[in-house]
Protein backbone atom coordinates (compact mmCIF):
# COMPACT_ATOMS: atom_id res chain seq x y z
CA UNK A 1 138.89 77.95 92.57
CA UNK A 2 135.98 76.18 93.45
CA UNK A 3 134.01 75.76 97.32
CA UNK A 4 131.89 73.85 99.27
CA UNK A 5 128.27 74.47 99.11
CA UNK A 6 127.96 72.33 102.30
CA UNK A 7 129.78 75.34 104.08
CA UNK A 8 125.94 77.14 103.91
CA UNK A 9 124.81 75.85 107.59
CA UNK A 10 123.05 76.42 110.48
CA UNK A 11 124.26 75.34 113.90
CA UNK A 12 125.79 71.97 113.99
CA UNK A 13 125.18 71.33 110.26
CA UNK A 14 121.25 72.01 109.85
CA UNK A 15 119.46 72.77 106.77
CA UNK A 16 118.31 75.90 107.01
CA UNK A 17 117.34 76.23 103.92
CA UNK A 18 113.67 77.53 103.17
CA UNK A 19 111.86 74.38 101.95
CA UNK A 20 111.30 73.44 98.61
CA UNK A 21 107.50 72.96 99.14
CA UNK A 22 107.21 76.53 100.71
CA UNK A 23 108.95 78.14 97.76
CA UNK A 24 106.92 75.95 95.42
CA UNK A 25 103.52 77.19 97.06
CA UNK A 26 104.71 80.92 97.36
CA UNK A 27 105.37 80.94 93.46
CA UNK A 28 102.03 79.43 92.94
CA UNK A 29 100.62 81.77 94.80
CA UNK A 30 101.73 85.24 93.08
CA UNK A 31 101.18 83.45 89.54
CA UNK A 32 97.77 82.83 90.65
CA UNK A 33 97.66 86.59 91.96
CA UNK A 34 98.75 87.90 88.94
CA UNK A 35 96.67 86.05 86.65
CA UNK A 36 93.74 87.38 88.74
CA UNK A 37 95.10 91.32 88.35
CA UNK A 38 95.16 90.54 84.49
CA UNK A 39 98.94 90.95 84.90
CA UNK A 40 101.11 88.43 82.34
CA UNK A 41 104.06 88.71 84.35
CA UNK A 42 106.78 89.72 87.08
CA UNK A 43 110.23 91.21 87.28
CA UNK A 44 111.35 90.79 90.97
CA UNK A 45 114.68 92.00 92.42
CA UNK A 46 113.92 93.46 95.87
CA UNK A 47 116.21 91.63 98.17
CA UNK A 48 113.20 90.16 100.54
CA UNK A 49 110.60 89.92 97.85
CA UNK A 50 113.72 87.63 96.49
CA UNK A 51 114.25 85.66 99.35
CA UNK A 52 110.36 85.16 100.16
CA UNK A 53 110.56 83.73 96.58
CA UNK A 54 113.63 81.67 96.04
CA UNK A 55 114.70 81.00 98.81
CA UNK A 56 118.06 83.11 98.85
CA UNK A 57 119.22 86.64 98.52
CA UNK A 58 121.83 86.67 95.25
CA UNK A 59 122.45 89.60 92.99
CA UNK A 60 120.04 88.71 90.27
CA UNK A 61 116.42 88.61 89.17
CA UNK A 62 112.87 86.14 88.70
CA UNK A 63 110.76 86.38 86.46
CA UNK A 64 107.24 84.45 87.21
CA UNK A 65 104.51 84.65 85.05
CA UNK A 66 100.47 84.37 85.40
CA UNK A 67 98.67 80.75 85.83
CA UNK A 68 97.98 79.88 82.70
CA UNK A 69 100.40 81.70 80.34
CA UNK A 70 103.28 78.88 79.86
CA UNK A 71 106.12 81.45 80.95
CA UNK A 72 108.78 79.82 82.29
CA UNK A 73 109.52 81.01 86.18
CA UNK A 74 113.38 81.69 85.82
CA UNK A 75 116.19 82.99 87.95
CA UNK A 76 118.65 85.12 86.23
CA UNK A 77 121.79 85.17 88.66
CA UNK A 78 124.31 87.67 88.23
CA UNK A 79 126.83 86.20 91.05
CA UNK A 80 126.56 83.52 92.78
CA UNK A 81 125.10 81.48 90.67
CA UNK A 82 125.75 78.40 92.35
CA UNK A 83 125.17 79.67 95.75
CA UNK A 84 121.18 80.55 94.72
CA UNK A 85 120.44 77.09 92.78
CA UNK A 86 122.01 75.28 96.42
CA UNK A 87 119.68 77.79 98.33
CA UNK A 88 116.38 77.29 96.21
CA UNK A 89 116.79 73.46 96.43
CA UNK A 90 119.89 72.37 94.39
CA UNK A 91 118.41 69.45 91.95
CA UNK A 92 114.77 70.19 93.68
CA UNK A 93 114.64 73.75 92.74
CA UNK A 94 111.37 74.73 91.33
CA UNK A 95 112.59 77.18 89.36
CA UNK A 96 115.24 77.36 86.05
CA UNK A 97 118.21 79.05 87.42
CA UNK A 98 120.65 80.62 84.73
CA UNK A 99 123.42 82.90 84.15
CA UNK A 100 121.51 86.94 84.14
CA UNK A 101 121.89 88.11 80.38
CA UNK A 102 123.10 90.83 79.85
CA UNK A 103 120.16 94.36 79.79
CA UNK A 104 121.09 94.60 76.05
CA UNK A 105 120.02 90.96 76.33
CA UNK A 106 117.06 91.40 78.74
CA UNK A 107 114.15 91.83 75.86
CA UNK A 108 114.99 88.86 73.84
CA UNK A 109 115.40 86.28 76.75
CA UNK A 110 112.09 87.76 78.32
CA UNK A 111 110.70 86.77 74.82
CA UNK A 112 112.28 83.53 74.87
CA UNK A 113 110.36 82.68 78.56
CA UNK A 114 107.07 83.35 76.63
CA UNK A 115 106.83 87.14 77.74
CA UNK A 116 104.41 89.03 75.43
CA UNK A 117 103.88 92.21 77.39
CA UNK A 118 106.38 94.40 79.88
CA UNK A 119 106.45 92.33 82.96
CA UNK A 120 105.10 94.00 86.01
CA UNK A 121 107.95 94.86 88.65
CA UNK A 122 107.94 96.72 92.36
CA UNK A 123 107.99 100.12 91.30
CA UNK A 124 106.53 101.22 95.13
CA UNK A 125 109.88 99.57 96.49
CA UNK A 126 112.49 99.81 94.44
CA UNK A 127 114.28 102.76 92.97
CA UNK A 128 112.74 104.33 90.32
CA UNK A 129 115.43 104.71 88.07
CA UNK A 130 115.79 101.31 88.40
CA UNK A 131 112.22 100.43 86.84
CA UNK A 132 113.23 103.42 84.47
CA UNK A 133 116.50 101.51 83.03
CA UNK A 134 114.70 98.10 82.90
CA UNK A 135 111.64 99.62 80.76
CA UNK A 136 114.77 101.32 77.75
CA UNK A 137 115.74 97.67 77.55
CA UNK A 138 112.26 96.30 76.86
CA UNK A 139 111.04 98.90 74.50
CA UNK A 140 109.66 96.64 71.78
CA UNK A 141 107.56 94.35 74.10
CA UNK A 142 103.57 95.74 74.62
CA UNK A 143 101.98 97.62 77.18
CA UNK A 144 103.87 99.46 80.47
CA UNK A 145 105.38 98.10 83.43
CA UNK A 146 102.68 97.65 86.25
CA UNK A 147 103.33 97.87 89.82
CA UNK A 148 103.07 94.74 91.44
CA UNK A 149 104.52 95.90 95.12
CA UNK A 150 101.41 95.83 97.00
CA UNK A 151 100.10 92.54 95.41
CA UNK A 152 103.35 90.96 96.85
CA UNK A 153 102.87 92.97 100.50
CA UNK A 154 99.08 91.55 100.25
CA UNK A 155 100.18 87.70 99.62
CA UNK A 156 102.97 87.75 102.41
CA UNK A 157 100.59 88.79 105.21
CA UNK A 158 99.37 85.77 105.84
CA UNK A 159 102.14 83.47 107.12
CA UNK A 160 102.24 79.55 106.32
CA UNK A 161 102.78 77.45 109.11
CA UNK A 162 106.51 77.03 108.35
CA UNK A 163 106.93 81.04 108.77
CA UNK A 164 104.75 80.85 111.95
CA UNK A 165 107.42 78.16 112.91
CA UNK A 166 110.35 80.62 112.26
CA UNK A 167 108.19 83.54 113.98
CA UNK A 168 107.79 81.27 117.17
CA UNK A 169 111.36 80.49 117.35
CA UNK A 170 112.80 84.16 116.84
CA UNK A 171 110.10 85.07 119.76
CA UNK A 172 111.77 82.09 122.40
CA UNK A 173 115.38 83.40 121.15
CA UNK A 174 113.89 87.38 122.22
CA UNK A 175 112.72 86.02 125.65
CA UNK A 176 116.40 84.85 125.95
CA UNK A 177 117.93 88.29 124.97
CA UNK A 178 115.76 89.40 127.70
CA UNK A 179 116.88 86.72 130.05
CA UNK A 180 120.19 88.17 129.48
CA UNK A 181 118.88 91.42 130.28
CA UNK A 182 117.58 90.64 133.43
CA UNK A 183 120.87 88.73 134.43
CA UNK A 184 123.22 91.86 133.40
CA UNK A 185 121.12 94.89 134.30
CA UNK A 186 121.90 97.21 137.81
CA UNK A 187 122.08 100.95 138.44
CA UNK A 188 125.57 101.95 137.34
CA UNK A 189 125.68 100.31 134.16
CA UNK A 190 125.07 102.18 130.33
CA UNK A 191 122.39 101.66 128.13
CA UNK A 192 125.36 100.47 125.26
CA UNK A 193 127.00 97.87 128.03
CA UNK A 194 123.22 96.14 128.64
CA UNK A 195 122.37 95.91 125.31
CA UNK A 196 125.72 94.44 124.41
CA UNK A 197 124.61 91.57 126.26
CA UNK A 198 121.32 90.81 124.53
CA UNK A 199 123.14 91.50 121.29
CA UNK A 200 126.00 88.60 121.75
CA UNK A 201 122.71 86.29 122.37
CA UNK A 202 121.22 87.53 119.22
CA UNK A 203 124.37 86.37 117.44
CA UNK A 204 124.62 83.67 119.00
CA UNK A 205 121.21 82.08 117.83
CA UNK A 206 122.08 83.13 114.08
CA UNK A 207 121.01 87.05 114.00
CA UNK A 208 122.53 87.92 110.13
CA UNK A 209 123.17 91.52 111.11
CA UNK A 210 120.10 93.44 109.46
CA UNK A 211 116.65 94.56 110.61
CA UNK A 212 114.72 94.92 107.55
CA UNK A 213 112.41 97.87 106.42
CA UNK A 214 110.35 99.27 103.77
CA UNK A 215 109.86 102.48 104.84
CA UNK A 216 112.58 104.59 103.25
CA UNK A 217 115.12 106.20 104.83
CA UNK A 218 114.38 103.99 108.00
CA UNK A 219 116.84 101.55 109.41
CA UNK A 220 116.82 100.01 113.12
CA UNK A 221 118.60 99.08 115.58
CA UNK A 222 117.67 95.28 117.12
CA UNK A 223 117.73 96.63 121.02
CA UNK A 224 116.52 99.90 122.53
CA UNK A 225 117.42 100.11 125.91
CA UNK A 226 116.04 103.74 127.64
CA UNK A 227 116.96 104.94 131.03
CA UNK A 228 114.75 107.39 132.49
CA UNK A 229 114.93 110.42 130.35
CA UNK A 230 116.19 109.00 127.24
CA UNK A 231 113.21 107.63 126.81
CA UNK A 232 111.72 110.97 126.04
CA UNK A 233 114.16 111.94 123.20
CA UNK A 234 112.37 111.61 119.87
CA UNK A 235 114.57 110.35 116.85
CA UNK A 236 114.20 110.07 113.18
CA UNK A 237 112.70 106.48 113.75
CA UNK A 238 108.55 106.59 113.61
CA UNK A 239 107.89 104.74 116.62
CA UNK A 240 106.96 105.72 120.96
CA UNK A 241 110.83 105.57 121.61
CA UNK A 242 113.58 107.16 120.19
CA UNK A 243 116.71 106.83 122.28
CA UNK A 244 119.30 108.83 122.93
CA UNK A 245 121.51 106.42 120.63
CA UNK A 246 125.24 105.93 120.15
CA UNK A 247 126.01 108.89 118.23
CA UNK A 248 124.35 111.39 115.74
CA UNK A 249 124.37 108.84 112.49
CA UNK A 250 123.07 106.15 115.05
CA UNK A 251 120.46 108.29 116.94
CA UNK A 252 118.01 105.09 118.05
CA UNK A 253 117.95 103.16 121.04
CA UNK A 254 120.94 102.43 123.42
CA UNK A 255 123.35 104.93 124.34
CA UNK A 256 126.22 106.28 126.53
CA UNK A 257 123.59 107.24 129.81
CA UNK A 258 124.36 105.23 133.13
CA UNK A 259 120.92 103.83 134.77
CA UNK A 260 119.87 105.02 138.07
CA UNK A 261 117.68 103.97 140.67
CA UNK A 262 114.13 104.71 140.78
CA UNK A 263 113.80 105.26 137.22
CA UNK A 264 112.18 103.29 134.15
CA UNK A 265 114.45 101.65 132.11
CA UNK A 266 112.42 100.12 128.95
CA UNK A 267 113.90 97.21 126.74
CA UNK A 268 112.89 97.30 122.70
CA UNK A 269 113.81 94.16 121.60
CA UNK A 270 114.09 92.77 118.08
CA UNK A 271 115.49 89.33 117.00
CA UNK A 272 115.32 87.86 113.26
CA UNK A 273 115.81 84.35 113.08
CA UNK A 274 116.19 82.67 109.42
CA UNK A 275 114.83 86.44 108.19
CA UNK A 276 111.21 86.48 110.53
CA UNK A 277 110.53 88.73 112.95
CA UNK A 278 110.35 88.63 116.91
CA UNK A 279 109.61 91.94 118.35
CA UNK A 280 109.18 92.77 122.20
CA UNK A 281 108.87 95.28 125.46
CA UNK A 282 109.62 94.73 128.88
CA UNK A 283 110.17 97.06 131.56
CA UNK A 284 113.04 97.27 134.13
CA UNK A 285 114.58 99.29 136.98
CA UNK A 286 116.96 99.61 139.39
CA UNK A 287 115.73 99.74 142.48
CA UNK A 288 111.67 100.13 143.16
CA UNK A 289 109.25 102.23 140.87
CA UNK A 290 106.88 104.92 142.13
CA UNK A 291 103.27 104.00 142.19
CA UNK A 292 102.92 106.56 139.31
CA UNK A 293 104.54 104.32 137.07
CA UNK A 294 103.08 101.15 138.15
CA UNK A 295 100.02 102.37 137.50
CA UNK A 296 101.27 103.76 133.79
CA UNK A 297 101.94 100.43 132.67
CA UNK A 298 98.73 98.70 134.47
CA UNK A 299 97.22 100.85 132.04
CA UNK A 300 99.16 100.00 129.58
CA UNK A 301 98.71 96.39 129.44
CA UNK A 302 94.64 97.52 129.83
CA UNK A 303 95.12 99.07 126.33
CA UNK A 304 97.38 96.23 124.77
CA UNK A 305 94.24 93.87 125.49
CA UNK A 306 91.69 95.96 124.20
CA UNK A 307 93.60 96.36 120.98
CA UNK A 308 94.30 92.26 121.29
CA UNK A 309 90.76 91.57 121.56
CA UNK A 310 89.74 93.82 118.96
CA UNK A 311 92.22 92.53 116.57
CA UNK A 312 91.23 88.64 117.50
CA UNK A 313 87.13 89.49 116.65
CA UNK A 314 88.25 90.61 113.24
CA UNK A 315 87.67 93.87 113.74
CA UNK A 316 89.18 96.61 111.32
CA UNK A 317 92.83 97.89 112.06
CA UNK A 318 91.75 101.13 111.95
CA UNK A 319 88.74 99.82 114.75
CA UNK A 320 91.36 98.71 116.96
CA UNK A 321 93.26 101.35 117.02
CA UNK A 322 90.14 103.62 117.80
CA UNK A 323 89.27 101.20 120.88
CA UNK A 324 92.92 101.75 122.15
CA UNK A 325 93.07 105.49 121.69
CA UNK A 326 90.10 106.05 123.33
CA UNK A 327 90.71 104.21 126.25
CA UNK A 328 94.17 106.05 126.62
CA UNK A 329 92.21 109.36 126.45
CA UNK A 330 89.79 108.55 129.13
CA UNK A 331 92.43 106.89 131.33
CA UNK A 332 94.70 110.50 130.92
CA UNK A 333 97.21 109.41 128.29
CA UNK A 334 96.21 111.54 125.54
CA UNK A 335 99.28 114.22 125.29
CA UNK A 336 101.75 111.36 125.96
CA UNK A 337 100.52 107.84 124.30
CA UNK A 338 103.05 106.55 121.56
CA UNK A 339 105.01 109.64 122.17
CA UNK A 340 104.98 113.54 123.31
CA UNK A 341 103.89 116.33 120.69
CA UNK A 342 105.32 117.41 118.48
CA UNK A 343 106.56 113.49 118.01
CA UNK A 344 103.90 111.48 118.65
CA UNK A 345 103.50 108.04 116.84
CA UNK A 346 99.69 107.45 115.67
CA UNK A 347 99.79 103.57 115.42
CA UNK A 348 99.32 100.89 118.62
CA UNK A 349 100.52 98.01 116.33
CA UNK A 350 102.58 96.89 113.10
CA UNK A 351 102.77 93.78 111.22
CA UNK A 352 105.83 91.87 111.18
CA UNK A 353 107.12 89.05 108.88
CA UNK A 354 110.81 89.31 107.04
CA UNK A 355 110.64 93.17 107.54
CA UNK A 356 110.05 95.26 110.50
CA UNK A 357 107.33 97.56 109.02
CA UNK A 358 104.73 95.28 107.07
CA UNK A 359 101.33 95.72 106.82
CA UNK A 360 98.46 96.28 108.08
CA UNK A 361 98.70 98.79 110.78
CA UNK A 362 97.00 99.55 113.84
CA UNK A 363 96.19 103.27 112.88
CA UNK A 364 93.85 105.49 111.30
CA UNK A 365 93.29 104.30 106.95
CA UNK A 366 93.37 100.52 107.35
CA UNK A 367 89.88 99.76 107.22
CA UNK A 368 90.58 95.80 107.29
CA UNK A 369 91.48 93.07 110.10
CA UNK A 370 94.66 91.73 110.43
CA UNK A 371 93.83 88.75 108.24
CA UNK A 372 93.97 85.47 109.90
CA UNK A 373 97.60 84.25 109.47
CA UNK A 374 98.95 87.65 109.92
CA UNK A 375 101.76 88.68 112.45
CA UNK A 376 102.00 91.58 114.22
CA UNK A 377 103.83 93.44 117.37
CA UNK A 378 101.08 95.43 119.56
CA UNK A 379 102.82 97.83 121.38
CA UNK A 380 101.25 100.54 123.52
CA UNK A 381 103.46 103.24 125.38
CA UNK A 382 103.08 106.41 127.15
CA UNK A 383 106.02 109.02 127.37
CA UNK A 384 107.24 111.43 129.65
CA UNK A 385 109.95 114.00 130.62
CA UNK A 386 111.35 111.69 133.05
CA UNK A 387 110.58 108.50 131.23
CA UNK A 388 108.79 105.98 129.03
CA UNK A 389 106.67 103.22 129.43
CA UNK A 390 104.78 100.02 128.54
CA UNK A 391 104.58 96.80 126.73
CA UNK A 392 105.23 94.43 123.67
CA UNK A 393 104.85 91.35 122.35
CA UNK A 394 104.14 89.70 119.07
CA UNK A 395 100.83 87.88 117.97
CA UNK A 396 99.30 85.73 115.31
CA UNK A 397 95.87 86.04 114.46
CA UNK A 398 94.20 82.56 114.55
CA UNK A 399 90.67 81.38 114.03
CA UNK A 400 90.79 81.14 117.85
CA UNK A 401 92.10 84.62 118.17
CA UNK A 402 95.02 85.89 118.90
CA UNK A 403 97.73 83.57 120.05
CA UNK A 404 101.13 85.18 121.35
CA UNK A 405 104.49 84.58 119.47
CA UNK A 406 106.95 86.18 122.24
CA UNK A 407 107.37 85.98 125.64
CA UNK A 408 103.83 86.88 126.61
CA UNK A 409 102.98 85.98 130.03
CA UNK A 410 105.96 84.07 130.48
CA UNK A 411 108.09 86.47 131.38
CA UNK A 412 106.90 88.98 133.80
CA UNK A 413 106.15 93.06 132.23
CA UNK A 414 108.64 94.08 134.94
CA UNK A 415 111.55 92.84 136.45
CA UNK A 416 112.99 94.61 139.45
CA UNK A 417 117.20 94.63 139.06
């Protein structure tokens, strides 16, 4: 039986394809990248590496070659095959897309492309055995498979002005999850029932039901709501808040605790629209604050515009994160910033693009600036018995500085149910 391509929509019909011309320049990129690594060729079949690349997420494989060496850049597509030549382009695709031999197949059709040499592959992402199986079915071509996973991290840092586009509109559909928030929020209610309601506005806008991650084991949940003391539970996740989460295989984020009055309720929110990135914190309560508090998050938005300012000079990641920590530690926040001992977090900011976790990091070993066209979430937050605290939004680094992606000032840092 056949179907209808023209099912594959966006709301009210749009293209949301990725465009040709960004696929077309990504490609160019990483065969210009690999040229300049000495590196003939690569092998890509991570999911978002995929995706970044072709525009769509089918079972199957590219192969790109270096500038210069005449290898064909080919799709192999195990299933659907018609579903990834419609989402590269249909009759624009830049790419051949074909049936995926078969492995006992593999080391002739490489040959066929014009490979010479074992193409490179992600062997820092994807399973090893996996790298393992593709190398016995290659044995006769020359040399060893190279890793090529951080060349690929290194190219998608810095964001075209189409992904900005997609990063701007994931951050206005976040400010609307917390919209929602504000709207369904009072003393009474659970953590679970609130973040239902920022959820159904995820969906809404398009949210495809995954937050992306490198890191493994790690896995996410798209809105933390804390309450009071379940901000201080730690979790398996490597971030300020845990959660006291749904239930022991969902330990993150929003659980079955009712707020009360008087206490800090803080809001994690992350929205992907078309794959990018929004990620933000606000602060809520039912019912007034103590000083104590207000002045906690004063001092945390004091910290998240050091780090901002640092990170819009240029300065090192690994600078920026040494200007935040510092002023924590004179300001008191030392045993309780990003977390409480034994679980403290030692970063004040992540990148962001398709995945939650990219690079670089605000934290100790990443001697380099974010590079201009890089997204990240800053995110400073203190912990306590009783509570958690502080603020988050999501920024890309122009020549400028840094210009917000999320709500920013828009929407206040607290909001009083």
């Amino acid at each position: 039986m056949d179907w209808d391509v023209d099912l594959i929509s966006g709301p009210d019909g749009d293209d949301w394809r990725v465009p040709v011309t960004e696929l077309q320049e990504r490609q160019r990129r990483l065969s210009k990248s690999l040229a300049s690594h000495g590196i003939e060729s690569a092998l890509i079949d991570d999911p978002v590496e995929l995706y970044w690349l072709t525009g769509g997420r089918q079972n199957g494989i590219l192969l790109i070659g270096a500038d210069g060496t005449g290898i064909d850049t080919t799709h192999w597509v195990r299933r659907s095959l018609r579903r990834a030549l419609f989402e590269s382009g249909g009759s624009d695709c830049p790419h051949d897309t074909m049936l995926q031999p078969r492995m006992g197949a593999l080391e002739d059709s490489l040959i066929e492309r014009g490979c010479l040499t074992k193409p490179a592959m992600l062997s820092g992402k994807i399973p090893a055995e996996r790298v393992s199986f593709i190398n016995s079915r290659i044995g006769s071509l020359n040399g060893e498979i190279e890793n090529c996973t951080s060349l690929l991290y290194g190219l998608r840092e810095v964001k075209s002005e189409w992904e900005i586009s997609m990063h701007r509109e994931s951050g206005v559909i976040n400010r609307k999850m917390f919209e929602a928030v504000g709207e369904a929020g009072s003393a009474g209610k659970t953590e679970l029932e609130i973040a239902s309601v920022a959820d159904s506005v995820s969906r809404e806008y398009g949210f495809g039901g995954r937050i992306r991650m490198r890191k493994w084991p790690m896995d996410c949940d798209r809105v933390v709501i804390a309450s009071g003391p379940s901000g201080s539970v730690p979790s398996y996740f490597d971030s300020a808040i845990g959660g006291i989460g749904a239930s022991p295989i969902s330990s993150l984020g929003a659980g079955f605790r009712k707020v009360k009055e008087g206490e800090p309720v803080l809001v994690d929110i992350v929205h992907l629209h078309r794959g990018y990135v929004s990620d933000c914190t606000r602060m809520f309560s039912a019912g007034t604050l103590s000083d104590t508090w207000h002045s906690r998050l004063e001092d945390m938005i004091e910290i998240r515009d050091s780090v901002i300012g640092s990170l819009g000079r240029g300065d090192d990641c690994s600078k920026s994160w040494e200007i935040g920590k510092s002023l924590a530690d004179e300001m008191g926040h030392s045993e309780n910033l990003m977390g409480m001992n034994p679980d403290q977090s030692s970063f004040l900011g992540h990148s962001v693009g398709l995945e939650l976790d990219e690079t670089p990091v605000v934290a100790k070993g990443f001697d380099r600036p974010l590079p201009l066209g890089g997204t990240m979430a800053v995110e400073p937050k203190v912990i306590h018995h009783d509570g958690s605290i502080g603020n988050e939004d999501t920024w890309f680094r122009t020549s400028d500085g840094m210009e917000c992606l999320t709500a920013g000032d828009s929407f206040p840092f607290y909001t009083e149910w």
